[in-house]
PDB file of N, CA and C in Angstrom:
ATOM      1  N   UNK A   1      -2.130  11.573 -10.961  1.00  0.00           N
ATOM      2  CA  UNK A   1      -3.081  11.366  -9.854  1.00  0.00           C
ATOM      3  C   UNK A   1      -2.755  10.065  -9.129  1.00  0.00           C
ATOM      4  N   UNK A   2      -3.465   9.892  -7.952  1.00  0.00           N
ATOM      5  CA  UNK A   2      -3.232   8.672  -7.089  1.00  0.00           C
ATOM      6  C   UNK A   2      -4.178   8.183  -6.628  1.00  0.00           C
ATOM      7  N   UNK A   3      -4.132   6.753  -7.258  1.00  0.00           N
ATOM      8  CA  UNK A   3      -5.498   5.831  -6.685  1.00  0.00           C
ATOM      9  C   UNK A   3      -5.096   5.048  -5.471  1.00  0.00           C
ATOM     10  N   UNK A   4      -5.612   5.183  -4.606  1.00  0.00           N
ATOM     11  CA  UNK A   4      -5.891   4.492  -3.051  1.00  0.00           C
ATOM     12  C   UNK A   4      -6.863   3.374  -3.256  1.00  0.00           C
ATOM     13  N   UNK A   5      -6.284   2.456  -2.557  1.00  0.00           N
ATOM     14  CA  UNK A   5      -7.457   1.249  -2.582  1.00  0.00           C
ATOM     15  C   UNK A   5      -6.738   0.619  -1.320  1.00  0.00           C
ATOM     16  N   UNK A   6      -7.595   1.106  -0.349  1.00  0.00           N
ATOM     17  CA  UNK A   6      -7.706   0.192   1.013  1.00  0.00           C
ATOM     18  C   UNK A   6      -8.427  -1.130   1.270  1.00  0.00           C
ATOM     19  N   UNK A   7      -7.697  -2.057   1.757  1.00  0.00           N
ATOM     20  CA  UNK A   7      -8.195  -3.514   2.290  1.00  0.00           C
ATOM     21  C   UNK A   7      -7.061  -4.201   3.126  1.00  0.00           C
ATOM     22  N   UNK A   8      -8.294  -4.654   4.221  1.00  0.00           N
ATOM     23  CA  UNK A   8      -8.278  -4.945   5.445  1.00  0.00           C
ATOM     24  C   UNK A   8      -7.254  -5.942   5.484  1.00  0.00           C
ATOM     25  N   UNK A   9      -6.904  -6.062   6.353  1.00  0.00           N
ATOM     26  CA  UNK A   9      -6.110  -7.872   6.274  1.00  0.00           C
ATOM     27  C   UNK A   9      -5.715  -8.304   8.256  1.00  0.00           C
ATOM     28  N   UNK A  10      -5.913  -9.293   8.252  1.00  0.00           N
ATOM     29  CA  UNK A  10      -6.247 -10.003   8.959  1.00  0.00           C
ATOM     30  C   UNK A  10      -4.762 -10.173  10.515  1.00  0.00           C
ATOM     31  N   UNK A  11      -4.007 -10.899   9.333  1.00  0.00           N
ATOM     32  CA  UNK A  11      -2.405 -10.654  10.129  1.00  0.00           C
ATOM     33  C   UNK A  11      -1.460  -9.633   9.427  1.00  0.00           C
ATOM     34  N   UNK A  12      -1.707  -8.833  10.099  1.00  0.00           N
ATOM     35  CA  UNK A  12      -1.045  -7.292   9.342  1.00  0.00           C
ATOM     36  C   UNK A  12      -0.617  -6.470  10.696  1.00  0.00           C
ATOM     37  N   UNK A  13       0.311  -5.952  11.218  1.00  0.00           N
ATOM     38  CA  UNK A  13       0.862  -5.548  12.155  1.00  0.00           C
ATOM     39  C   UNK A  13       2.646  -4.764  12.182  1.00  0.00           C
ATOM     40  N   UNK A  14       2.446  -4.828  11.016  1.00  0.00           N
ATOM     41  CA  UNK A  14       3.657  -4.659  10.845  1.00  0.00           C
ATOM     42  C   UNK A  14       4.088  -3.443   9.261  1.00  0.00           C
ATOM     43  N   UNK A  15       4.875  -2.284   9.727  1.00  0.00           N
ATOM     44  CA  UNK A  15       4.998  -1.297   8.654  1.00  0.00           C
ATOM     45  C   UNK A  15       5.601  -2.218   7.771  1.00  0.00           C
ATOM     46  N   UNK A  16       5.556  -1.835   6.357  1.00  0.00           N
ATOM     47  CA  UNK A  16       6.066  -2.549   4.946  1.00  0.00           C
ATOM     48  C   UNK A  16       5.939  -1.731   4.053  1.00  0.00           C
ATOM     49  N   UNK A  17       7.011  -1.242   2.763  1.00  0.00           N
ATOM     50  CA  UNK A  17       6.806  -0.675   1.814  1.00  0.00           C
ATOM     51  C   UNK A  17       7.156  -1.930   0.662  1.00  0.00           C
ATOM     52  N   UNK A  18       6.540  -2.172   0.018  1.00  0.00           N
ATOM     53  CA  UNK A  18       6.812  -2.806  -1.556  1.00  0.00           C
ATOM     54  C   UNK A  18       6.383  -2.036  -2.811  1.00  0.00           C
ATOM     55  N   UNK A  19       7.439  -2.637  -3.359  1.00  0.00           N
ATOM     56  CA  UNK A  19       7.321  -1.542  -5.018  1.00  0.00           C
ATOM     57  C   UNK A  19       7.456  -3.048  -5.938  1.00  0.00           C
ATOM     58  N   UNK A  20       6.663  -2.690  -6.995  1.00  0.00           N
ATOM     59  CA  UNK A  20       6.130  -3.789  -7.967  1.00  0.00           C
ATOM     60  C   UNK A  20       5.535  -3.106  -9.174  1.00  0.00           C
ATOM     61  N   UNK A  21       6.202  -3.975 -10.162  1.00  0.00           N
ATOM     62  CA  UNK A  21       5.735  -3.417 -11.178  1.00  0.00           C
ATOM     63  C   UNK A  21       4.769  -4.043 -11.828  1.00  0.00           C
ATOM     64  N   UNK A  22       3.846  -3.386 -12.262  1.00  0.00           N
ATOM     65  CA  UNK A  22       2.560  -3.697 -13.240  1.00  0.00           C
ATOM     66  C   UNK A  22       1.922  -2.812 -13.932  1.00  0.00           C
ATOM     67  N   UNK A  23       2.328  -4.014 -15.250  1.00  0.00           N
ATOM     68  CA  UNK A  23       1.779  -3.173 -16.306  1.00  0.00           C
ATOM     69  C   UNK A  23       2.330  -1.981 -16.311  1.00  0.00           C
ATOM     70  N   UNK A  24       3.690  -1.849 -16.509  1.00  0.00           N
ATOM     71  CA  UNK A  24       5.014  -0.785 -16.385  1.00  0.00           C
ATOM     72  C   UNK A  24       4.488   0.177 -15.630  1.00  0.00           C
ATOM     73  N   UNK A  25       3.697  -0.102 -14.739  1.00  0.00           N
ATOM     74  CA  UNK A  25       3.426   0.968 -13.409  1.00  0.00           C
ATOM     75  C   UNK A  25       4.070   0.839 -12.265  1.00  0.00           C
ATOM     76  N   UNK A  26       4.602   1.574 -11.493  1.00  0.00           N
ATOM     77  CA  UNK A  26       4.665   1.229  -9.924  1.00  0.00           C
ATOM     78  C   UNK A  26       3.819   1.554  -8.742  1.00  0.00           C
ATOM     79  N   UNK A  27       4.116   0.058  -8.433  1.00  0.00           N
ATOM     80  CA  UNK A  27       2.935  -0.229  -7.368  1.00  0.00           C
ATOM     81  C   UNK A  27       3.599   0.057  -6.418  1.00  0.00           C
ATOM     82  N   UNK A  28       3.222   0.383  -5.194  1.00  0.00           N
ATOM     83  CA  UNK A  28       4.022   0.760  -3.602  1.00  0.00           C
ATOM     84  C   UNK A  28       2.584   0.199  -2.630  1.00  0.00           C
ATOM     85  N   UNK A  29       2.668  -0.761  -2.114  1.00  0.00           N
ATOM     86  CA  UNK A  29       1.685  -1.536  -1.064  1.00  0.00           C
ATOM     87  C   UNK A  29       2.486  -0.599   0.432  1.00  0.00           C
ATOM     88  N   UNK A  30       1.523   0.012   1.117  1.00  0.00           N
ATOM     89  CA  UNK A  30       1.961   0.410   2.309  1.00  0.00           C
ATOM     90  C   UNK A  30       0.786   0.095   3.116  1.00  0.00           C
ATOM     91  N   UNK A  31       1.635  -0.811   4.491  1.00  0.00           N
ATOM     92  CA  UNK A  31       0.737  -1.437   5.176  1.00  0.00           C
ATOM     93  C   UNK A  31       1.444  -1.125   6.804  1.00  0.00           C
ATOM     94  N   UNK A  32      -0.270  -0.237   7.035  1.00  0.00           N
ATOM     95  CA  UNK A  32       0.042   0.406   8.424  1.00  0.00           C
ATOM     96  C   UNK A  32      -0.315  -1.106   9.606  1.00  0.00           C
ATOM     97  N   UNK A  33       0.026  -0.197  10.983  1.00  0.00           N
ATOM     98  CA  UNK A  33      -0.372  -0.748  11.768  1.00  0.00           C
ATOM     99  C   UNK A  33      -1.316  -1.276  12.340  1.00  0.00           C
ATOM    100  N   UNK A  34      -2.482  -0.849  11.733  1.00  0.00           N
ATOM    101  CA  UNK A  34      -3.608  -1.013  11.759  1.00  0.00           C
ATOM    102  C   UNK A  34      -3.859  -1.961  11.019  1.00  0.00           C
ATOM    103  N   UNK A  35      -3.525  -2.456   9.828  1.00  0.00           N
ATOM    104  CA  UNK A  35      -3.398  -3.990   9.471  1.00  0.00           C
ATOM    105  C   UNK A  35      -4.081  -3.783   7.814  1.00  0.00           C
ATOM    106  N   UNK A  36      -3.822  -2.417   7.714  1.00  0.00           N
ATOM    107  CA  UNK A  36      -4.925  -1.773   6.149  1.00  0.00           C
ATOM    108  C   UNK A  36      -3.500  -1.691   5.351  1.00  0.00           C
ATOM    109  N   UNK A  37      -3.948  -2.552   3.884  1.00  0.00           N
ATOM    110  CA  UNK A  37      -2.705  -2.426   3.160  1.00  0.00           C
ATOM    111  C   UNK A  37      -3.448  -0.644   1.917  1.00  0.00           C
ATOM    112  N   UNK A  38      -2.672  -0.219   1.683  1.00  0.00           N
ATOM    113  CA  UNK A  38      -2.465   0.913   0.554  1.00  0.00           C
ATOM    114  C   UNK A  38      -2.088   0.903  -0.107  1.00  0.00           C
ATOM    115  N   UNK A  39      -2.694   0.742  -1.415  1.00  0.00           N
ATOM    116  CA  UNK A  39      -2.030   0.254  -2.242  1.00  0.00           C
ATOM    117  C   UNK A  39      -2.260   1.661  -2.999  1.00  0.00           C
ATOM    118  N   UNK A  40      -0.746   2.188  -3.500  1.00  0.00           N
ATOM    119  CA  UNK A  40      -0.353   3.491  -4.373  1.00  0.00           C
ATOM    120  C   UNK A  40      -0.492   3.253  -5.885  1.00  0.00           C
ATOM    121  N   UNK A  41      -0.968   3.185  -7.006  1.00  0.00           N
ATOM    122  CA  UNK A  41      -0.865   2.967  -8.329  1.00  0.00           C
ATOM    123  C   UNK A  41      -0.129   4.306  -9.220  1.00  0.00           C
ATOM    124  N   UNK A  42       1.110   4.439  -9.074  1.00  0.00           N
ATOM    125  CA  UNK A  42       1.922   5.632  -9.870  1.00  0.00           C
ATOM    126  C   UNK A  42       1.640   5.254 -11.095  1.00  0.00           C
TER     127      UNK A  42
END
């Protein structure tokens, strides 16, 4: 399954994918244009 957790951010304008690991999970932060980061928890 996939947990979404949207929050706002301020200077955000710009597409970005990051992958990060935690807690041997991968994280993928996707941050639209709209300035909302998404954060994916695989």
């Amino acid at each position: 399954m996939y947990r979404m957790v949207i929050t706002p951010v301020r200077n955000g304008s710009k597409l970005r994918c990051e992958k990060r690991k935690q807690k041997g999970k991968k994280r993928v932060s996707l941050l639209d244009h709209n300035g909302s980061i998404y954060n994916f928890l695989l």
